[in-house]
Protein backbone atom coordinates (compact mmCIF):
# COMPACT_ATOMS: atom_id res chain seq x y z
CA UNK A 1 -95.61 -115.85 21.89
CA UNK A 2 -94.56 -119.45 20.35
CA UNK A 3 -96.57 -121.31 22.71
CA UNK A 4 -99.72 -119.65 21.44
CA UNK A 5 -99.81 -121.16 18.17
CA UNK A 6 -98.97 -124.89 19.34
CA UNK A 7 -102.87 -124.11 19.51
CA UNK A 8 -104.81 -128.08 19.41
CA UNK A 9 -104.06 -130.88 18.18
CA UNK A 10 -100.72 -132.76 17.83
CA UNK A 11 -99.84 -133.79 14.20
CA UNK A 12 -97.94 -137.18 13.84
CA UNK A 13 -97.95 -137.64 10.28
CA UNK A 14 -99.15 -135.43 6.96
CA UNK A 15 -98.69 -136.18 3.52
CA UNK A 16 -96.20 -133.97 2.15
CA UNK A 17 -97.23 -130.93 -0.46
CA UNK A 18 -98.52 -132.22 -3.83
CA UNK A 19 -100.53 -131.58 -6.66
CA UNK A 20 -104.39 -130.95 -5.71
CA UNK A 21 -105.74 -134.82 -5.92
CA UNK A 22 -109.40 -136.80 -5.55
CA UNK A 23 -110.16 -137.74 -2.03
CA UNK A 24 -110.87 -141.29 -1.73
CA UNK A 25 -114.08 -142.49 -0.73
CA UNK A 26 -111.85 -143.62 2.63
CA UNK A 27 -110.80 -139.94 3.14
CA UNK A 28 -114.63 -139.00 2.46
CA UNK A 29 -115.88 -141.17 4.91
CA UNK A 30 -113.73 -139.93 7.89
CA UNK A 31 -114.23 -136.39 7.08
CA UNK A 32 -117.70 -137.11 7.93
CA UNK A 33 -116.66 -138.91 10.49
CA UNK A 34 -114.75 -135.95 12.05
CA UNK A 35 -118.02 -134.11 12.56
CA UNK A 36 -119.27 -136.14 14.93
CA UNK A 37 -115.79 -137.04 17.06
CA UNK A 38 -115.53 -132.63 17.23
CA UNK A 39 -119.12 -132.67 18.52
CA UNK A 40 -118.26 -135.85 20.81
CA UNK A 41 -120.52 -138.40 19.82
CA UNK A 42 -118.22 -140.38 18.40
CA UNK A 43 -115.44 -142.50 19.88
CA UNK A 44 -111.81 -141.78 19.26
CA UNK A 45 -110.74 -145.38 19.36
CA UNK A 46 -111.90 -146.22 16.06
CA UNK A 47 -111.05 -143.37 14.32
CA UNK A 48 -107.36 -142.51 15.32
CA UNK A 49 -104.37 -145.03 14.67
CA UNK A 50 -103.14 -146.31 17.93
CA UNK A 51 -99.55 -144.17 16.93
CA UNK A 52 -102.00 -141.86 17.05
CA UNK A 53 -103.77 -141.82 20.36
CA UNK A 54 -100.12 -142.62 21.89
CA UNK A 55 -99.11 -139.35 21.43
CA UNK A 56 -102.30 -137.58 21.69
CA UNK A 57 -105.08 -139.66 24.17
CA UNK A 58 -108.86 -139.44 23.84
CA UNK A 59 -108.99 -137.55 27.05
CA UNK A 60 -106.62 -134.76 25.20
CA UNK A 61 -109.06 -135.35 21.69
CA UNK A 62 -111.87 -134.55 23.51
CA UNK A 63 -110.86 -131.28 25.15
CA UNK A 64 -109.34 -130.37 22.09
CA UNK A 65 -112.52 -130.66 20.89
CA UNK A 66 -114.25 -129.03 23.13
CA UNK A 67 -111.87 -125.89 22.75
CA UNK A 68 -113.30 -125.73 19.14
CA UNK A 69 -116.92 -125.92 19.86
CA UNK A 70 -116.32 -123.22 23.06
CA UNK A 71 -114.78 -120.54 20.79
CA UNK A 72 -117.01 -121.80 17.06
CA UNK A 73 -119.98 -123.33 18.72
CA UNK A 74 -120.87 -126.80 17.03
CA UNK A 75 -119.61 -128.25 14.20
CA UNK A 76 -122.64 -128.59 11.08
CA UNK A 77 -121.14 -129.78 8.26
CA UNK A 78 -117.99 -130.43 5.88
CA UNK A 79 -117.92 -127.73 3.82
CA UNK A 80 -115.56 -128.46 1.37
CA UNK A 81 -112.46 -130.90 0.76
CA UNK A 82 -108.90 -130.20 -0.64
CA UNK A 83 -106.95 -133.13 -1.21
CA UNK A 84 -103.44 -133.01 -2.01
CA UNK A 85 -102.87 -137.09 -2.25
CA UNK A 86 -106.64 -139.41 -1.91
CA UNK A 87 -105.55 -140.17 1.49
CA UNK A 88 -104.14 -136.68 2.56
CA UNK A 89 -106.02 -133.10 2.42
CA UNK A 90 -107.34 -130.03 4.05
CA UNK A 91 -111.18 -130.86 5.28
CA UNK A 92 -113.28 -127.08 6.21
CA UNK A 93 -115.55 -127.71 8.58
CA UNK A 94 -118.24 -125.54 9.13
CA UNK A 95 -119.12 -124.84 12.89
CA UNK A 96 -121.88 -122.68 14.18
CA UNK A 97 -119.31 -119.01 13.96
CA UNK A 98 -116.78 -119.76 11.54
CA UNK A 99 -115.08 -122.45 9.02
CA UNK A 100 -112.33 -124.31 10.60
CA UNK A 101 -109.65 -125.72 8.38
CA UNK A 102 -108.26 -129.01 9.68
CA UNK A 103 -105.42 -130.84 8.05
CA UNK A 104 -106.10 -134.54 8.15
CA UNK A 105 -103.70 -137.55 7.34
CA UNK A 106 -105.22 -141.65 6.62
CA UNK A 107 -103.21 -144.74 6.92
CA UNK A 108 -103.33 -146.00 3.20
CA UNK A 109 -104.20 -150.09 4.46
CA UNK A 110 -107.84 -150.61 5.22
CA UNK A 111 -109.33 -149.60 7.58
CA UNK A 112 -107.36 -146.15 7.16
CA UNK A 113 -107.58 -145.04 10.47
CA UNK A 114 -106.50 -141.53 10.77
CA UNK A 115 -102.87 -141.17 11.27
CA UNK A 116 -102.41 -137.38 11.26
CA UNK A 117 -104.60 -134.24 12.51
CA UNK A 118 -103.92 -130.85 12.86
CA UNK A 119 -106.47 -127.62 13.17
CA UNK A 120 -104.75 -124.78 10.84
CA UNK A 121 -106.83 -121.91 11.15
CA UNK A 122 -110.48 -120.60 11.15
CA UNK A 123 -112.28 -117.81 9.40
CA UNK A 124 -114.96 -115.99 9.35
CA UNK A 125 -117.05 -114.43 6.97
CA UNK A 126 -116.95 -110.42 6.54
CA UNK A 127 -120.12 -110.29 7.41
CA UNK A 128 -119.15 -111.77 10.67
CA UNK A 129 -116.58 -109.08 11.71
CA UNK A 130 -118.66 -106.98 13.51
CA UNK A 131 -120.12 -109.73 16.02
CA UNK A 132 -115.93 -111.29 16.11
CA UNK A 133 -114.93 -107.95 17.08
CA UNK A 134 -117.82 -108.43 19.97
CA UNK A 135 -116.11 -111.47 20.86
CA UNK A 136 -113.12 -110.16 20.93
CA UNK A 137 -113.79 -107.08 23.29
CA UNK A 138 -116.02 -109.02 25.55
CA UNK A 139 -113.04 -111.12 27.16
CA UNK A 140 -112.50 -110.73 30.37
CA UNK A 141 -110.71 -107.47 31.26
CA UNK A 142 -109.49 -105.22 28.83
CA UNK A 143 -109.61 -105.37 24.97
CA UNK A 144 -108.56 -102.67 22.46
CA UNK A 145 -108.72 -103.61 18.76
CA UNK A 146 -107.91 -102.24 15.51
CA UNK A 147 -108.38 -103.14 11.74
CA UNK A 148 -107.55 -100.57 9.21
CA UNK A 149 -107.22 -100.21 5.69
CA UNK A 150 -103.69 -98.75 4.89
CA UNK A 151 -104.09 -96.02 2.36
CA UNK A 152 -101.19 -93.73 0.85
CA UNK A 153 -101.88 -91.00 2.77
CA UNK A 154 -102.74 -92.51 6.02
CA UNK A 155 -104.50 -95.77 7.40
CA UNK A 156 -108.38 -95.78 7.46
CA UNK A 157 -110.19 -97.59 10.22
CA UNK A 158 -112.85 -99.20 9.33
CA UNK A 159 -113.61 -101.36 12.42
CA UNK A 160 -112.57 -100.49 15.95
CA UNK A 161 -113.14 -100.61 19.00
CA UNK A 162 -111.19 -98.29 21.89
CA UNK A 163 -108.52 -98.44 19.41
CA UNK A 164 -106.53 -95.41 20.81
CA UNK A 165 -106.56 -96.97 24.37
CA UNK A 166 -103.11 -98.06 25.11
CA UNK A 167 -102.32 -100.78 27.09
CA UNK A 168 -99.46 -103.46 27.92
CA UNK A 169 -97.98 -105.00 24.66
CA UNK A 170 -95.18 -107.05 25.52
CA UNK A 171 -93.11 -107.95 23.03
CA UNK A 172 -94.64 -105.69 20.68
CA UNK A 173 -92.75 -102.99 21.89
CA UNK A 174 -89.79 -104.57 19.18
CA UNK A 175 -91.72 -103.27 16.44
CA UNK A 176 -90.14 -99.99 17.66
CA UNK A 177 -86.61 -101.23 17.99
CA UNK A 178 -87.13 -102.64 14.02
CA UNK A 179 -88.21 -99.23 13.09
CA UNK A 180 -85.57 -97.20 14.76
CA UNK A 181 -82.95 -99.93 12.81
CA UNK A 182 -84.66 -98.79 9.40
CA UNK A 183 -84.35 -95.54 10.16
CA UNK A 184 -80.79 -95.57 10.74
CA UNK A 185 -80.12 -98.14 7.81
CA UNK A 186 -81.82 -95.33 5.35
CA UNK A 187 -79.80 -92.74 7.11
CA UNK A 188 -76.67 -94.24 6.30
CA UNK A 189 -75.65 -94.48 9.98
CA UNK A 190 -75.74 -98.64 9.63
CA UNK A 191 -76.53 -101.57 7.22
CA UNK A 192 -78.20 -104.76 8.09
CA UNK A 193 -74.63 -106.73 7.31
CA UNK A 194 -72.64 -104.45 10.16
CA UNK A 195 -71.02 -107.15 12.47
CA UNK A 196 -71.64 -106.20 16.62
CA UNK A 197 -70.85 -107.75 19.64
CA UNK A 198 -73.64 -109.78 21.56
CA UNK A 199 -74.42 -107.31 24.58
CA UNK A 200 -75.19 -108.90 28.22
CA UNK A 201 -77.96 -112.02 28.32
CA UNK A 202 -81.24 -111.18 29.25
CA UNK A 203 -83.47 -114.08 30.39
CA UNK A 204 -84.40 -116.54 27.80
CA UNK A 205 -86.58 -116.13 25.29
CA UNK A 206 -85.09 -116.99 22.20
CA UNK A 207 -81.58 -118.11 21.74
CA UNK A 208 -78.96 -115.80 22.34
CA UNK A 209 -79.14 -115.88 26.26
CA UNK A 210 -76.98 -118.85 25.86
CA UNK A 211 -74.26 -117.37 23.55
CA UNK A 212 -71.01 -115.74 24.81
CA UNK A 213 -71.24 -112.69 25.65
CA UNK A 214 -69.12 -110.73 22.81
CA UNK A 215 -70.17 -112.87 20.43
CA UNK A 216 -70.05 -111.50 16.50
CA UNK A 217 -73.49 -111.30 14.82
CA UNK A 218 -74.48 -109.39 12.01
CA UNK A 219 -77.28 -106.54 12.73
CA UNK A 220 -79.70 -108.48 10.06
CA UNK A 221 -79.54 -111.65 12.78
CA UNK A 222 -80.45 -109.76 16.08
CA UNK A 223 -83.86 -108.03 14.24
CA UNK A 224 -84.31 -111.59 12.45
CA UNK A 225 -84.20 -112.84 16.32
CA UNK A 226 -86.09 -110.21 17.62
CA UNK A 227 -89.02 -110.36 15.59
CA UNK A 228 -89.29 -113.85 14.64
CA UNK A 229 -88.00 -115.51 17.72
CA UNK A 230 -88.63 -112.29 20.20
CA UNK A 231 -85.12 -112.79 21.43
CA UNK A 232 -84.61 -110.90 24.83
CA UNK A 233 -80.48 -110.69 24.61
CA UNK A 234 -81.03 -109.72 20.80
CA UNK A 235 -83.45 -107.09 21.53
CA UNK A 236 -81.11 -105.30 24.28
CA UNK A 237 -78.15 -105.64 21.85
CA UNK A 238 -80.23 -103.63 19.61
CA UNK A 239 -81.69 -101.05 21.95
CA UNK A 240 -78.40 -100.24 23.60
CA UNK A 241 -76.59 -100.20 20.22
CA UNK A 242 -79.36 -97.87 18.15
CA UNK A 243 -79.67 -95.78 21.84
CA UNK A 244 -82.39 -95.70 23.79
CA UNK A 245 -83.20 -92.11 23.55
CA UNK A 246 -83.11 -92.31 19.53
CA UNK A 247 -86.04 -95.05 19.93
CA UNK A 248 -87.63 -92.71 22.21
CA UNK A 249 -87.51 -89.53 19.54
CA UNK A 250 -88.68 -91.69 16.92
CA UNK A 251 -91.82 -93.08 18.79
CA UNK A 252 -94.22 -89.62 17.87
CA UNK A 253 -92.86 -89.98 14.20
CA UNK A 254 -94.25 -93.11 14.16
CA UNK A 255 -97.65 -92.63 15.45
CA UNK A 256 -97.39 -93.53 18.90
CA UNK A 257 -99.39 -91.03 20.61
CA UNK A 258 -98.47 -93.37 23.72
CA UNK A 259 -94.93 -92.23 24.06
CA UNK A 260 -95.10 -90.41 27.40
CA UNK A 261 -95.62 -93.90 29.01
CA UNK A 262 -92.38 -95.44 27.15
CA UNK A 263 -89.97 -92.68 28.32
CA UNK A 264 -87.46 -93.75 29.79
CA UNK A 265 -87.70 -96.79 27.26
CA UNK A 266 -87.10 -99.65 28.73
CA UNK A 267 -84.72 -102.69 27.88
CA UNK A 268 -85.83 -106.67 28.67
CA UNK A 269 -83.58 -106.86 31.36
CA UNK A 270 -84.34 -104.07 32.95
CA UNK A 271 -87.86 -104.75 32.80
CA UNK A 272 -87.20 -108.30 34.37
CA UNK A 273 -84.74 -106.16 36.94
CA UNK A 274 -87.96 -104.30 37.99
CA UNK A 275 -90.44 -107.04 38.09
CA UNK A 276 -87.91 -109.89 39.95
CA UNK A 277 -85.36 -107.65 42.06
CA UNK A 278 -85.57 -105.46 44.96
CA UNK A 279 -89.00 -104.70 45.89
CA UNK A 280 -87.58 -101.63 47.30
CA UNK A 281 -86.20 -100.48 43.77
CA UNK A 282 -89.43 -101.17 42.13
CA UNK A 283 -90.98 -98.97 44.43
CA UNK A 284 -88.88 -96.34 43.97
CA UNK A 285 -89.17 -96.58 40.05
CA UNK A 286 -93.13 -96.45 40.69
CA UNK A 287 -92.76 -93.36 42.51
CA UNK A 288 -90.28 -91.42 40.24
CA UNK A 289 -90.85 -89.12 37.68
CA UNK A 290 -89.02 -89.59 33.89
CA UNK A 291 -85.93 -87.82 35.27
CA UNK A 292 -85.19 -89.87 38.36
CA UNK A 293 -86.54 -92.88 36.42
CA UNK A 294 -83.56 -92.30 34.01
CA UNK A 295 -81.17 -92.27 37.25
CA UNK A 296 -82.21 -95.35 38.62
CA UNK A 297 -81.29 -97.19 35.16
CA UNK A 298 -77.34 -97.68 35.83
CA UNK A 299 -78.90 -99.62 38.79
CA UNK A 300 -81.06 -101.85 37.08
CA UNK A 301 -78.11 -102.34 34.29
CA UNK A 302 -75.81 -103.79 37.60
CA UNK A 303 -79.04 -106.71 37.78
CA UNK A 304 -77.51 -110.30 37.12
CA UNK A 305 -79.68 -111.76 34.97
CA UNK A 306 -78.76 -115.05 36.83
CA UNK A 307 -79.83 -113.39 39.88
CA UNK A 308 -83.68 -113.44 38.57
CA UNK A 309 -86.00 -116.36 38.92
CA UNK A 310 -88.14 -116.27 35.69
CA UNK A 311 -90.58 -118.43 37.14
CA UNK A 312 -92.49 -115.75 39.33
CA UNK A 313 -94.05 -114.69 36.35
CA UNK A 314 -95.33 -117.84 35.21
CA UNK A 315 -98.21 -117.11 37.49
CA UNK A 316 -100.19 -114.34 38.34
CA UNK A 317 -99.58 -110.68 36.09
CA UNK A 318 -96.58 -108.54 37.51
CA UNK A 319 -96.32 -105.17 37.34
CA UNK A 320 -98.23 -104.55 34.11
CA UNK A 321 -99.79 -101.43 34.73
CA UNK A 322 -96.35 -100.08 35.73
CA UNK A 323 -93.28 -102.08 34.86
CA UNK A 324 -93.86 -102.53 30.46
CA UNK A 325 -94.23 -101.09 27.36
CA UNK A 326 -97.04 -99.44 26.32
CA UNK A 327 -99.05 -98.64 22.93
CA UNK A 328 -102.77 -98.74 21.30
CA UNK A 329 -103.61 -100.96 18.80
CA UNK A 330 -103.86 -97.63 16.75
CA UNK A 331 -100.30 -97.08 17.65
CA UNK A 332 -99.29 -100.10 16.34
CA UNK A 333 -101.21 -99.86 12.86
CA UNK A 334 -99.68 -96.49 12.47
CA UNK A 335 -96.27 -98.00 13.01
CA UNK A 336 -96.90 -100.96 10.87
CA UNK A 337 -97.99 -98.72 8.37
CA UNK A 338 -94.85 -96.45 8.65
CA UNK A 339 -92.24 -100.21 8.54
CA UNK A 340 -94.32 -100.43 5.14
CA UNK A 341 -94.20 -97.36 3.65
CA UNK A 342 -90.22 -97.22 5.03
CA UNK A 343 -89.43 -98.74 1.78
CA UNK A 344 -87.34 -101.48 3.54
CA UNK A 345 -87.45 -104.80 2.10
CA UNK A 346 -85.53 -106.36 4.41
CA UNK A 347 -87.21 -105.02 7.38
CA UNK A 348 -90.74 -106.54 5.96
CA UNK A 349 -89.03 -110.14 4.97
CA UNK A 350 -87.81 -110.21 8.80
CA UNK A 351 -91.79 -109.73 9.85
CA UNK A 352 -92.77 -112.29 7.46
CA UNK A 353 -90.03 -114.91 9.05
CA UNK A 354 -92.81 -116.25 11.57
CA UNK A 355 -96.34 -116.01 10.86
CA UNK A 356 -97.80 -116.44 14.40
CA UNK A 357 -100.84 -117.98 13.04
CA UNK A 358 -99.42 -120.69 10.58
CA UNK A 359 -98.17 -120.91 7.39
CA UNK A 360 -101.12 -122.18 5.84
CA UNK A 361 -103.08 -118.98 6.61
CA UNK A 362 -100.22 -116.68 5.96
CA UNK A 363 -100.41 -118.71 2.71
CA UNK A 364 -103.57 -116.97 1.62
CA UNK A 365 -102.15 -113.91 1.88
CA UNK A 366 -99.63 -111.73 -0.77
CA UNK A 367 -97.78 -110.60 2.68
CA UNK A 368 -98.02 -111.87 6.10
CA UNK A 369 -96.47 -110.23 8.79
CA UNK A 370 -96.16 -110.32 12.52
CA UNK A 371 -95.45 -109.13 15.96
CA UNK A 372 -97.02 -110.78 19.05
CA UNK A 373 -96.43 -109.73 23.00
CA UNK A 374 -96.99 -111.77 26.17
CA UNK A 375 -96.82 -112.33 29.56
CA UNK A 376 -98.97 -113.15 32.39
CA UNK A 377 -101.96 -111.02 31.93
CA UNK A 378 -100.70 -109.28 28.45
CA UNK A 379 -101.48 -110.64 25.02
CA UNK A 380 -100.92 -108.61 22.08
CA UNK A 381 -100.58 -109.77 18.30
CA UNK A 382 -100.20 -107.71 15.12
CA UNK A 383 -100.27 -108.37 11.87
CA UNK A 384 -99.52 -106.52 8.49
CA UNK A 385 -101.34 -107.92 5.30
CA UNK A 386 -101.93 -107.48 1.68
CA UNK A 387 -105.02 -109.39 1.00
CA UNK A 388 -105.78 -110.91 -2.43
CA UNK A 389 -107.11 -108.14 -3.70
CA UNK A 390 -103.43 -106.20 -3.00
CA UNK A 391 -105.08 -104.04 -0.60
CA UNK A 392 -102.77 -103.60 2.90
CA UNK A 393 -104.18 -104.29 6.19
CA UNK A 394 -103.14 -103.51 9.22
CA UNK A 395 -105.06 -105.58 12.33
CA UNK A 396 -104.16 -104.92 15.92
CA UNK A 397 -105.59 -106.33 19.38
CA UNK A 398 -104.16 -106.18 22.95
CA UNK A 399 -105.76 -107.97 26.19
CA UNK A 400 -104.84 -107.09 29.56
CA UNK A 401 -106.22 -108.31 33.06
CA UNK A 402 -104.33 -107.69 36.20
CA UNK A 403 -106.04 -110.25 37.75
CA UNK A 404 -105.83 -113.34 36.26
CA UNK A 405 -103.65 -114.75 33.55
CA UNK A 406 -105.16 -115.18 30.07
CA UNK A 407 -106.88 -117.73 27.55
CA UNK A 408 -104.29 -117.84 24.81
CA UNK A 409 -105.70 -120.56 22.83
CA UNK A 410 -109.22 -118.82 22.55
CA UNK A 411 -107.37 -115.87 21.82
CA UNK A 412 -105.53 -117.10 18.64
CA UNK A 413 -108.49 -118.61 17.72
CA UNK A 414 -110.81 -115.28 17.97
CA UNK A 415 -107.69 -113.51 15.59
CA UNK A 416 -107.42 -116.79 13.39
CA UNK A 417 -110.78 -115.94 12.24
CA UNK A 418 -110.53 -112.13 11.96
CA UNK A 419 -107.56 -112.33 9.49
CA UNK A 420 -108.86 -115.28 7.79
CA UNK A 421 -111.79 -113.25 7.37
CA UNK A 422 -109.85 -110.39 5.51
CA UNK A 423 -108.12 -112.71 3.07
C-alpha cells in the first residue's frame, strides 16, 4: 500500500518543525498565488524555483493539479495560514468539496520563488459525510464502507453503506495474523521478545524476502513488518508459526462473519502459488471444497518463490474473486475494535508505526492506526482512531473491480477527507 500515499506532489525542501510564526507578506502573496496555479491559470515558471521544476516539471504540476480539482472540484479560496518560520507553513485551501492542506516552502532571497510543495491531506466537514460516503460508493465496481463509533459494549455504526458485504482485502487480512499474536501473547503461549527463525521468502513486499532464510528475529519485528511495512516473508513466518488453523478458530471471535471464505487460510506465498503457477492447480483449488483445498496446500508449500514472475499482476486483477482473503468492512471494525479492547499496548503502537495517510493527519488525532490491502483490482484501508474528543473510531472501506485496475490516488484522497472529517 506505500505507493498510495506518495499521493501528488514531490517535496524538495520544507522548513523544519518550529514554533508557530507570522507569514511574511512573501509567503502571503504566493499562497494566493497557489490558487490560481491549482486552478491552472497561472504559469508554473514563475512560481516554482528552477530546483524545483527539475525534479517536478510543469507538465507533472499541472496534472497534479488537475488530480485535486477532479476529486475537490475547484479551488475558492485560502482559508487559513499556519506558519511555522515567515517563509515556511501549512496553507488550507478551500476547494469546491473539501479543505486541502498543502505544505509550502519559499526561497528566503527575493523573489522567493517556491522551493518546496507538498499536499498533506484533505477534509471534509461532518456535514459532508453523507455525500463523501456517495463518492466513495459510486466508484467504479464495488464499494463497501464502514464508520462506527466504538462503544464498550460493541461498535455503533453510524454511517454505512453495504458494510457487511465482504469482499477482497489484501493485505488486510494481517490484521488477523496481529490478533491471533495477541491472543497467544495474553495466553502465555508467547511474548513479543521470543526470538524465531525467518521461515521461506515470499515475494517482495517489504524487506525480509532478501534475508537468509533462518535468520533470528524477535516476534515484535515480524508484526512491526507486517503491519507497517506489510512484509510478505514476515507475515508467513507468523502464520505458520501461530498455525494456520488457530487464525482460522479465532476469526468468528473476532467478528468476522466472513470466515467460511478464509478457511483454509491462506499464506502470501501460497496465494502468489495460486495466482502465478500451474493453471492446472489453480483450477483444481477453484473446484475443491475446504477439505481437498487443505490437501492441495503441501503442493503449493513445494512453489519456489523464484519460480513466480510478480509482474503478471502488475496488470489486470487475478484471481480476486477466488484466490484472497476475504472480510467486510464490518468485519474489520469489529476486529479493530477487538485489537483495542485486547488490552495490548504493543499490538496498537505496531498499528500506529505507519499512518497510511501521513503524519500530519495522524497528527490530529490522540491514536492513529492502520491497515491497508492491495493489488490489482483490490484496495482496502482501515483505520482505528480516537478523535479529539477521546471518542474511538473505527472507519473501513474496500474497492474491488475485476475488470480493471483501480484509481489509488483518488482513493486516498476520498478517505483523506473522511478521517480528516472525524478529527
Amino acid at each position: 500500500m506505500s505507493r498510495l500515499w506518495t499521493v501528488l506532489l514531490v517535496l524538495l525542501a520544507l522548513a523544519g518543525r518550529a514554533e508557530a510564526s507570522e507569514p511574511s507578506a512573501a509567503f502571503v502573496r504566493r499562497a494566493d498565488q497557489l490558487v490560481a496555479l491549482l486552478n491552472d491559470r497561472a504559469a508554473p515558471d514563475g512560481f516554482f524555483s528552477p530546483a524545483f521544476l527539475a525534479q517536478v516539471p510543469p507538465a507533472q504540476t499541472r496534472d497534479v493539479a488537475a488530480q485535486l480539482r477532479a476529486s475537490f472540484g475547484a479551488a475558492r479560496r485560502i482559508a487559513r495560514i499556519e506558519a511555522r518560520t515567515p517563509t515556511g507553513g501549512t496553507v488550507f485551501v478551500a476547494f469546491e468539496r473539501a479543505v486541502v492542506r498543502i505544505q509550502m516552502a519559499l526561497a528566503p532571497q527575493p523573489p522567493h520563488l517556491v522551493e518546496g510543495l507538498l499536499v498533506v491531506g484533505a477534509e471534509s466537514s461532518a456535514a459532508d459525510v453523507p455525500a463523501l460516503f456517495g463518492e466513495i460508493v459510486g466508484l467504479p465496481g464495488e464499494v463497501s464502507l464502514a464508520a462506527a463509533r466504538l462503544e464498550e459494549a460493541e461498535p455503533t455504526d453510524f454511517l454505512t453503506q453495504k458494510a457487511e458485504r465482504p469482499l477482497a482485502i489484501g493485505s488486510a487480512f494481517k490484521l488477523f495474523v496481529l490478533a491471533e499474536l495477541v491472543r497467544q501473547v495474553k495466553a502465555g503461549e508467547r511474548r513479543w521478545s521470543d526470538v524465531v527463525p525467518l521461515g521461506p521468502p515470499s515475494l517482495s513486499s517489504g524487506l525480509l524476502q532478501d534475508w537468509p532464510r533462518g535468520a533470528p528475529i524477535t516476534v515484535h519485528s515480524l508484526a512491526a513488518l507486517m503491519i507497517s511495512r506489510s512484509d510478505n516473508s514476515a507475515t508467513d513466518t507468523l502464520i505458520h508459526l501461530l498455525g494456520r488453523e488457530k487464525i482460522e478458530a479465532l476469526l468468528p471471535t473476532l467478528g468476522v462473519r466472513a470466515a467460511d471464505r478464509n478457511r483454509p487460510f491462506l499464506a502470501t506465498r501460497e496465494a502468489f502459488a495460486l495466482k502465478l503457477g500451474d493453471p492446472a492447480l489453480l483450477a483444481q483449488w477453484k473446484a475443491a471444497d475446504e477439505t481437498s483445498r487443505r490437501a492441495l496446500l503441501p503442493r503449493l508449500a513445494n512453489v519456489a518463490a523464484d519460480t513466480l514472475d510478480p509482474a503478471r499482476l502488475a496488470g489486470r486483477p487475478t484471481e480476486i474473486g477466488s484466490v484472497e482473503w476475504f472480510a467486510s468492512p464490518a468485519d474489520l471494525v469489529r476486529t479493530l475494535d477487538w485489537l483495542r479492547r485486547s488490552g495490548d499496548s504493543t499490538a496498537l503502537d505496531i498499528l500506529a508505526i505507519n499512518p497510511g495517510l501521513g503524519r500530519t493527519l495522524a497528527d490530529d488525532f490522540g491514536y492513529f492506526g492502520f491497515k491497508g490491502g492491495s493489488e490489482p483490482g483490490v484496495l482496502n484501508m482501515s483505520f482505528l482512531l480516537r478523535n479529539r474528543e477521546g471518542r474511538w473510531l473505527a472507519v473501513v472501506a474496500t474497492w474491488n473491480n475485476e475488470a480493471a485496475t483501480l484509481d489509488e490516488a483518488r482513493f486516498a484522497a476520498l478517505m483523506s477527507r473522511l478521517v480528516g472529517s472525524m478529527k
